[in-house]
Protein backbone atom coordinates (compact mmCIF):
# COMPACT_ATOMS: atom_id res chain seq x y z
CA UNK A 1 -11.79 13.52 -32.28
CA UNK A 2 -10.84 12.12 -28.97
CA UNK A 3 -13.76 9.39 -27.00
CA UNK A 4 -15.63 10.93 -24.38
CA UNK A 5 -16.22 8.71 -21.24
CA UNK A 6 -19.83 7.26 -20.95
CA UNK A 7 -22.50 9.99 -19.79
CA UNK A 8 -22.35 9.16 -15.78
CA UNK A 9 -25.55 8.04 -14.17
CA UNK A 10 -24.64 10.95 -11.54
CA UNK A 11 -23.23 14.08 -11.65
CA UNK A 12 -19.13 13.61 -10.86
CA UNK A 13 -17.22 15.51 -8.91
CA UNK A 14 -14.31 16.89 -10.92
CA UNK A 15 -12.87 19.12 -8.13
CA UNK A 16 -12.47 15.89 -5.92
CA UNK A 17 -11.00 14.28 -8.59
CA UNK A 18 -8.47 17.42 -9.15
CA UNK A 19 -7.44 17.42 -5.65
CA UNK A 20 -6.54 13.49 -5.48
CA UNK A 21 -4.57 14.22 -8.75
CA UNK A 22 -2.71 16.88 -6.68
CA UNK A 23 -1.97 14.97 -3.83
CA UNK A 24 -1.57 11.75 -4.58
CA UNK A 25 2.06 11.93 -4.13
CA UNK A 26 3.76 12.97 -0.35
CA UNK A 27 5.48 16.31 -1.14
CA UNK A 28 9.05 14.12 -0.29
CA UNK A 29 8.07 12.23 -3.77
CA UNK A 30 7.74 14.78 -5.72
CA UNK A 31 11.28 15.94 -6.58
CA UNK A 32 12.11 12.01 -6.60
CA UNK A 33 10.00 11.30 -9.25
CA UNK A 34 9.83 13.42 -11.92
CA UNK A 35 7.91 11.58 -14.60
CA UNK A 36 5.14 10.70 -12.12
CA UNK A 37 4.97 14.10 -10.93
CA UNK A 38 4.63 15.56 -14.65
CA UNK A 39 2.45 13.40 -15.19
CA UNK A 40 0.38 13.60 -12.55
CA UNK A 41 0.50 17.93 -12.72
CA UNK A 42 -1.11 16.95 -16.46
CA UNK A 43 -3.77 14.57 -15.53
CA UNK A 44 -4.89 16.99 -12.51
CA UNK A 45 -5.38 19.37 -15.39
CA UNK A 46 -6.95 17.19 -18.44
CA UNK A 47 -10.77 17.13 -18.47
CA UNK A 48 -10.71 13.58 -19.67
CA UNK A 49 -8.39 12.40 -16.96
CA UNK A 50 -10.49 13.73 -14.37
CA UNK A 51 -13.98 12.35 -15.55
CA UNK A 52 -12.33 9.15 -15.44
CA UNK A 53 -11.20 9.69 -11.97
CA UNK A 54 -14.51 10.76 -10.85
CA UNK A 55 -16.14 7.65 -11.85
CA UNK A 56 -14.48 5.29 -10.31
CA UNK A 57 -16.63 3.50 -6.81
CA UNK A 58 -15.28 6.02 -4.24
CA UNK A 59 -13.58 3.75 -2.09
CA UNK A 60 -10.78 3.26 -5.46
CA UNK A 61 -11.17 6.97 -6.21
CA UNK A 62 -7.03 6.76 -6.22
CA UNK A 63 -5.08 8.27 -8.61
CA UNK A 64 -2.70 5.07 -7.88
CA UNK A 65 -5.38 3.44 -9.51
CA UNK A 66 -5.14 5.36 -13.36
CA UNK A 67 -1.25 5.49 -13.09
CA UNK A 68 -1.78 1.50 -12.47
CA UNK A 69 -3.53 1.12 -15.44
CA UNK A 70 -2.00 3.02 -17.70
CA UNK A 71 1.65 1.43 -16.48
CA UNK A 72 -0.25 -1.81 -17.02
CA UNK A 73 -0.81 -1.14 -20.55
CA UNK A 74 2.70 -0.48 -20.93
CA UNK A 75 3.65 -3.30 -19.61
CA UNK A 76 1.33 -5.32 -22.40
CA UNK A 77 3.20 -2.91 -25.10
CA UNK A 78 0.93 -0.40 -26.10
CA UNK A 79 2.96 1.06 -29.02
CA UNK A 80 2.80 4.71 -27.23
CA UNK A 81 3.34 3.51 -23.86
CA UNK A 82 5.33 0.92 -23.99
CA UNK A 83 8.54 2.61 -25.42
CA UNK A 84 8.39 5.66 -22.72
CA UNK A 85 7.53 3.34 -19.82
CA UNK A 86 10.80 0.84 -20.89
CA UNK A 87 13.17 4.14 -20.65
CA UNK A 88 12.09 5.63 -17.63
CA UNK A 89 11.80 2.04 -15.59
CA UNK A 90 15.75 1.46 -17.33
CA UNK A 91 16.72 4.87 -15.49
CA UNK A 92 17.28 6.38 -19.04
CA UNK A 93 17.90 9.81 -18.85
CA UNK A 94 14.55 11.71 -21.03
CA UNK A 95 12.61 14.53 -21.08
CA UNK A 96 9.84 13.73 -18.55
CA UNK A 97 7.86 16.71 -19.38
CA UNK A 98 7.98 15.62 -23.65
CA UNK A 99 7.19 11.77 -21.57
CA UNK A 100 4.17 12.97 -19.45
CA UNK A 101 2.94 14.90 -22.43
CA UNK A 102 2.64 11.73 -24.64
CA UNK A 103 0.59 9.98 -22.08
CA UNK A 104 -2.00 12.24 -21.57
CA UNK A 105 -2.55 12.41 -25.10
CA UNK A 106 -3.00 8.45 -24.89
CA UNK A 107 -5.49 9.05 -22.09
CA UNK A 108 -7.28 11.97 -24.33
CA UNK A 109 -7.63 10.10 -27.03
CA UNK A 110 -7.75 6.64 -26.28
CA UNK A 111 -9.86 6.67 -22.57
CA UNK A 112 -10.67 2.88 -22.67
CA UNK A 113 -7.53 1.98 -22.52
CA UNK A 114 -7.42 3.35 -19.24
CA UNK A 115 -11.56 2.76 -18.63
CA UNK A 116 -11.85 -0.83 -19.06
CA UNK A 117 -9.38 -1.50 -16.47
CA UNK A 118 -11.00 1.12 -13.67
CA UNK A 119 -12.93 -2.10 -12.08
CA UNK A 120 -9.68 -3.36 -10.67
CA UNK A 121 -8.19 -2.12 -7.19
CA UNK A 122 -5.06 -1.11 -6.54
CA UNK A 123 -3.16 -3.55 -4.31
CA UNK A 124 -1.18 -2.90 -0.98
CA UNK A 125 1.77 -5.50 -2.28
CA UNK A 126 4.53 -2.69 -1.04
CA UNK A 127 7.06 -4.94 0.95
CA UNK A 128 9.20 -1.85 2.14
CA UNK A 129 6.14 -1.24 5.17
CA UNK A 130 8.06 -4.65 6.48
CA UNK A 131 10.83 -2.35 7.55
CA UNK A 132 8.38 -0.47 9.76
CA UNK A 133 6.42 -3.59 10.61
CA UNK A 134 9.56 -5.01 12.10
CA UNK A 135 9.97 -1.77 14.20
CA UNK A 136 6.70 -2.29 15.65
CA UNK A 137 6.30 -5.89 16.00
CA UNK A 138 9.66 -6.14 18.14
CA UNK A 139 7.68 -2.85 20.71
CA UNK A 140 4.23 -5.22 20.43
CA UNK A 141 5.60 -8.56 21.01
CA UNK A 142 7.96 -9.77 24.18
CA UNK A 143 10.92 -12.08 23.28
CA UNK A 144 10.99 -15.53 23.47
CA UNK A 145 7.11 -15.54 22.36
CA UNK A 146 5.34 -16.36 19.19
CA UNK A 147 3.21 -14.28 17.19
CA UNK A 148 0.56 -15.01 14.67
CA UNK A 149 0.06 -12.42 12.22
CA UNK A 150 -3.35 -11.57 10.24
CA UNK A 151 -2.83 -9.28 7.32
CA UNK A 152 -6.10 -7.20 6.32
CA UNK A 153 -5.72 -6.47 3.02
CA UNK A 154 -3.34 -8.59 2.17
CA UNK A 155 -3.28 -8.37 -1.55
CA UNK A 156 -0.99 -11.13 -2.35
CA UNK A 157 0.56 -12.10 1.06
CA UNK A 158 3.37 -10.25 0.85
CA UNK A 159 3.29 -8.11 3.98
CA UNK A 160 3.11 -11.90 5.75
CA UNK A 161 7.00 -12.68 5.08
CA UNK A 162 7.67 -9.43 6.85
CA UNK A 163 10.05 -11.10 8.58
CA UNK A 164 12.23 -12.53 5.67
CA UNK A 165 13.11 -9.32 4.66
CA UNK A 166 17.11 -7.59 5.74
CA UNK A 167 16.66 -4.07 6.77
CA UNK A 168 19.41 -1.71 6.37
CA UNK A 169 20.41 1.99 6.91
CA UNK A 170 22.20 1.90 3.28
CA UNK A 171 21.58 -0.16 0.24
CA UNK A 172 23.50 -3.57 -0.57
CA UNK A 173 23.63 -5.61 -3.60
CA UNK A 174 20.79 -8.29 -2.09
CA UNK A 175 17.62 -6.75 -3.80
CA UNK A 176 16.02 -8.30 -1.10
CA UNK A 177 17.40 -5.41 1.12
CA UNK A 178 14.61 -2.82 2.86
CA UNK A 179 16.27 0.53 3.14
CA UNK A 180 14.74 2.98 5.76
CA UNK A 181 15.99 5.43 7.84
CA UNK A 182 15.35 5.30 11.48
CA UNK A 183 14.29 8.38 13.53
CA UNK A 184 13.69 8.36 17.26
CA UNK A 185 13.95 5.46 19.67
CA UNK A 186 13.63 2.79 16.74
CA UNK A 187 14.71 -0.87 17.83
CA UNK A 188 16.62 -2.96 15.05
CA UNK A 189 18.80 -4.94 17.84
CA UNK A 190 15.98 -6.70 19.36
CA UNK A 191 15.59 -10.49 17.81
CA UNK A 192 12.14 -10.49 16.21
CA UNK A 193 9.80 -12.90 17.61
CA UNK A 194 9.29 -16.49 15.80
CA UNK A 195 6.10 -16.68 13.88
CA UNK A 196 3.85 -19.35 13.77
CA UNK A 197 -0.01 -18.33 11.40
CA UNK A 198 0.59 -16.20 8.66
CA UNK A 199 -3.17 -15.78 7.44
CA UNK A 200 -4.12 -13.00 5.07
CA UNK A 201 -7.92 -11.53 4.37
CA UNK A 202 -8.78 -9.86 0.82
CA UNK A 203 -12.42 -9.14 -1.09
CA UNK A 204 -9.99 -10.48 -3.96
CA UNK A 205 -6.42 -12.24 -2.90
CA UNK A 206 -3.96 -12.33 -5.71
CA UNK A 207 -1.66 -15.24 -6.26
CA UNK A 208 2.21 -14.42 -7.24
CA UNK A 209 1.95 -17.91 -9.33
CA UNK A 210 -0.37 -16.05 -11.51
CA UNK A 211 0.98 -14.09 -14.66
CA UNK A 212 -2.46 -11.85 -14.92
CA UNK A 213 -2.24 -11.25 -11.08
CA UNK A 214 1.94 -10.74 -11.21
CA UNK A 215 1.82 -8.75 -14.17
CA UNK A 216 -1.36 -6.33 -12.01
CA UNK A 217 0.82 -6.53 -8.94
CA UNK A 218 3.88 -5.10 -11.39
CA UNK A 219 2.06 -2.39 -12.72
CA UNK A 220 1.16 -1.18 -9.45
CA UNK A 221 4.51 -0.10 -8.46
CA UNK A 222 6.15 3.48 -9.61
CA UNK A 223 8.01 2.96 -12.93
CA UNK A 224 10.72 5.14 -11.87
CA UNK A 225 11.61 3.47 -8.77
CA UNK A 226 13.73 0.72 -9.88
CA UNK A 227 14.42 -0.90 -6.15
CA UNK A 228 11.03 -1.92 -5.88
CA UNK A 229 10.86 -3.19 -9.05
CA UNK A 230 14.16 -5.30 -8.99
CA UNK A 231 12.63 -6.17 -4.89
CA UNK A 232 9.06 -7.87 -6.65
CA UNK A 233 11.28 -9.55 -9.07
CA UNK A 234 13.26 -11.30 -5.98
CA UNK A 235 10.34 -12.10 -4.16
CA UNK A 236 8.22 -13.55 -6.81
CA UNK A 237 11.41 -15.81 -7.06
CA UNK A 238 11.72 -16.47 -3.52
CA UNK A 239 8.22 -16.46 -2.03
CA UNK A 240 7.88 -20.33 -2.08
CA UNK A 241 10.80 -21.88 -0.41
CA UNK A 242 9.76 -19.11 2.67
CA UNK A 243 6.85 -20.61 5.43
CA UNK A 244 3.22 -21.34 4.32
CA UNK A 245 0.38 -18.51 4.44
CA UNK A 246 -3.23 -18.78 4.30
CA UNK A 247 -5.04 -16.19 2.25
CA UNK A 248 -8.66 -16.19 2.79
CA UNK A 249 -11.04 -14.44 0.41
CA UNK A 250 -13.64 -12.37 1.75
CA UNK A 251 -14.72 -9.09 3.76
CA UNK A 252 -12.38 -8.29 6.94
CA UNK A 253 -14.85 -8.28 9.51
CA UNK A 254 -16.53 -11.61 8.15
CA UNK A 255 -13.20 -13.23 7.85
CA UNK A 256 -11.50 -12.11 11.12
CA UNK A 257 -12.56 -14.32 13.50
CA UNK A 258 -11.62 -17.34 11.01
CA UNK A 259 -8.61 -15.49 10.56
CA UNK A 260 -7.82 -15.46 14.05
CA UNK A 261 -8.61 -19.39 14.52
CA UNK A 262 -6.03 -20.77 12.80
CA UNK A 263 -3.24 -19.24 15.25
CA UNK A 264 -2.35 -21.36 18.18
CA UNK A 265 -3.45 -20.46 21.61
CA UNK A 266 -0.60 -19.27 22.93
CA UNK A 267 0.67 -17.26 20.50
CA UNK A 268 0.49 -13.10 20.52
CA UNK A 269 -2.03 -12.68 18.02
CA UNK A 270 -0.90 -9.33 15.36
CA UNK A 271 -3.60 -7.81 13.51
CA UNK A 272 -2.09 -6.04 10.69
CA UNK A 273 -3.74 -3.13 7.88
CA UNK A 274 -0.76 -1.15 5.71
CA UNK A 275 -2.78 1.35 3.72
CA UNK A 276 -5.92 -1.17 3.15
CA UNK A 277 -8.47 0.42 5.97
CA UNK A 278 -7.82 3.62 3.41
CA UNK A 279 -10.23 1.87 1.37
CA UNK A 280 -12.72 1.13 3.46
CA UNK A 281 -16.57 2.57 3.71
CA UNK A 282 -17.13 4.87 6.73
CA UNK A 283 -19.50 2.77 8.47
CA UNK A 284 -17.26 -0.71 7.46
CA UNK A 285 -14.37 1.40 9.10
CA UNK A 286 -16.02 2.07 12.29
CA UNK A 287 -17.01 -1.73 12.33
CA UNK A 288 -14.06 -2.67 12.10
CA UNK A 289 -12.47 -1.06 14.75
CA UNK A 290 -14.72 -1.84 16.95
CA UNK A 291 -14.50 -5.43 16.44
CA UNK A 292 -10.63 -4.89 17.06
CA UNK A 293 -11.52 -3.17 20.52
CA UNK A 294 -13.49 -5.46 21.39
CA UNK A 295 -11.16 -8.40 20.55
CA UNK A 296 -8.48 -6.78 22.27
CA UNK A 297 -10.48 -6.68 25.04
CA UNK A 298 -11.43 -9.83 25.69
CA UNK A 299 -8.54 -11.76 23.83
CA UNK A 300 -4.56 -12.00 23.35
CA UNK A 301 -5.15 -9.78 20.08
CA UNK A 302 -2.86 -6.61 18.83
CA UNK A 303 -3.54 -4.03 16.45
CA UNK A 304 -0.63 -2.33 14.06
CA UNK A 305 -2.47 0.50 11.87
CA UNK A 306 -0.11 2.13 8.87
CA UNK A 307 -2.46 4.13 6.90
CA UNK A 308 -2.90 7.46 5.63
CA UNK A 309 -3.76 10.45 8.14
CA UNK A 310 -6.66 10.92 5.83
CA UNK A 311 -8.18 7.60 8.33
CA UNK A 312 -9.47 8.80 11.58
CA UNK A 313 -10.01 6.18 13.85
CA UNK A 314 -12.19 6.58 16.73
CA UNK A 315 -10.62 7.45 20.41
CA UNK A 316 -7.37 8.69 18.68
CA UNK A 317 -6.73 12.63 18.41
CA UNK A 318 -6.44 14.21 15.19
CA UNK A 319 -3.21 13.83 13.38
CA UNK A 320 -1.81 17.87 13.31
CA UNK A 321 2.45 17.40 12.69
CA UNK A 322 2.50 19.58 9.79
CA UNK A 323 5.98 18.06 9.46
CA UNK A 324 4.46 14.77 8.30
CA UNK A 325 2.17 16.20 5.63
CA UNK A 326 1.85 12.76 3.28
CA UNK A 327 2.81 10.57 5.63
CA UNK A 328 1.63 7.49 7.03
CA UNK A 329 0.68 7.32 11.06
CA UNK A 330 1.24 4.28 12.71
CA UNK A 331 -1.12 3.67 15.25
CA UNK A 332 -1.28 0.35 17.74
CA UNK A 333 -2.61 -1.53 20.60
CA UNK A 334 -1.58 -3.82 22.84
CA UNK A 335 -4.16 -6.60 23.89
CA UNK A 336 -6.27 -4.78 26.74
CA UNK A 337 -5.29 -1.44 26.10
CA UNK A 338 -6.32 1.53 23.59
CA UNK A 339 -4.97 2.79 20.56
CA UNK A 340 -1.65 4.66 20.68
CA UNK A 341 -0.16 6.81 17.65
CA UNK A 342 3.04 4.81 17.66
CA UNK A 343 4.85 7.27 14.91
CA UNK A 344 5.13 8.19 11.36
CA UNK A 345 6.20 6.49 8.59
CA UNK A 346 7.25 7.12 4.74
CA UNK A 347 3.94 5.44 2.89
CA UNK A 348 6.39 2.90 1.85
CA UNK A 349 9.05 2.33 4.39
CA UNK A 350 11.65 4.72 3.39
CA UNK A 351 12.09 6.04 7.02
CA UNK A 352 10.22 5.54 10.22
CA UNK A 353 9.71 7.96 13.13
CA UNK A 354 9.19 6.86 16.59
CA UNK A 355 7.91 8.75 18.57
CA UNK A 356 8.37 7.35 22.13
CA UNK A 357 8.19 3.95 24.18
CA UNK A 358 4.69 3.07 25.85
């Protein structure tokens, strides 16, 4: 007889848990993977697999978060997973539905696999927002100045070498290669600016010289998507022969200011979040933004926002393009003015909409 999870403390709410199951993917994802999507159609549906959504701390309530794990596990060779999770990564062709099948039965019958690791957050270490990050930075920045960029949520730093990154309408043999498709008045001519502090904030920064941390930072990204995966591999190779970044550990707003410091004077300081304010409290949400208003305010500090629409920042109108159901908004500010919705994006970099010049 299959483990139940632990009696909760609190009643949990299943139907939340059903509905992140079912949306967790942007409807453009889910004819291009098929083994997530099975598998995610399953979990949405398995009793098990939604009590263990449903108690995780809200701000990780992300189905991300279980397919993590359970890709993690793989990754350590669990005899079930290990052997499905090796084909699809490969690009083997296999029955995804007979695939998805045999992991839910792993999470029905063996839930602390999957349990144990629930403490553990996913981690915004998705390289392909560079590609829109690039777009913005070159709108945000004039030429011939210097930026500083601060990365909230920085994971393992890798949103600081934005710049190090080729980006390209088609794919080319460097794996290093950001593919997105450009919509709108998108510049890519533009030389991006030099940058001088590349300073990153996280509760829990991860180190790419780590094996526990790279292998965590692995099993975060989609099995089936073998770009990213081939991507990680050349950056983990790469990452130290590219400029030195400060991560500092800690809360955003107690960090920022420090943060901040270490750029030079002159510089255009860039305030960056790529799908990390999604995981922040109400109330530490509002703070935060309001410490970014009033830094803008008063100092030579921009904002670049890519999160889900699912954030609502204060000032901004409601997000309503029913065209863009799944996507990321980008929102920004220049120092001294308000927020802007700058465009859309693909939640990791596969296209970017502008939407006009400010």
């Amino acid at each position: 007889m299959a483990d139940e999870p632990a009696p909760p403390t609190e009643a949990l709410d299943l139907d939340d848990a059903r509905r992140r199951y079912h949306f967790a993917l942007a409807p453009e994802d889910l004819d291009r993977l098929p083994f997530y999507s099975a598998l995610l159609a399953r979990l949405e549906a398995d009793d098990v697999a939604l009590r263990l959504l449903a108690s995780v701390r809200v701000e990780q309530r992300n189905p991300m978060l279980v397919l993590a794990v359970l890709h993690r596990a793989a990754l350590l060779g669990h005899p079930v997973l290990a052997p499905i999770y090796e084909v699809i990564r490969h690009g083997v062709s296999t029955d995804v539905d007979v695939a998805a099948d045999a992991v839910v039965e792993v999470v029905r019958h063996e839930p602390e696999v999957v349990r144990a690791q629930l403490w553990r957050s996913t981690q915004t270490n998705e390289p392909g927002r560079s590609a829109v990050l690039q777009a913005v930075v070159r709108d945000l920045v004039e030429p011939g100045r210097t930026m500083a960029v601060v990365d909230v949520g920085t994971s393992a730093g890798i949103n600081l070498f934005f710049d190090r990154l080729p980006v390209r309408a088609r794919d080319d043999d460097d794996p290093l290669t950001l593919v997105c498709e450009d919509e709108g008045p998108v510049d890519r001519v533009t030389p991006l600016p030099s940058v001088g502090a590349r300073v990153g904030i996280d509760p829990n920064p991860l180190d790419l010289g780590d094996d526990e941390d790279r292998l965590w930072l692995k099993a975060c990204l989609w099995p089936e998507e073998r770009r990213r995966h081939q991507r990680f591999d050349a950056i983990v190779a790469r990452y130290r022969t590219w400029p030195a970044t400060t991560l500092l550990a800690g809360d955003a707003l107690e960090r920022l200011e420090d943060a901040l410091a270490l750029a030079s004077a002159d510089d255009v300081r860039v305030v960056v979040n790529t799908w990390s304010a999604f995981y922040f409290g109400e109330d530490e949400r509002r703070a935060y933004y309001g410490a970014l208003r009033e830094l803008g305010a008063s100092s030579n500090v921009a904002w670049v926002s890519i999160e889900s629409t699912l954030v609502a920042w204060p000032d901004l109108e409601e997000a309503t393009d029913e065209r863009r159901r799944g996507a990321s908004q980008v929102v920004v500010s220049r120092p001294g003015e308000a927020p802007v919705r700058w465009g859309w994006c693909h939640p990791h970099g596969r296209w970017v909409e502008r939407l006009s010049r400010t």
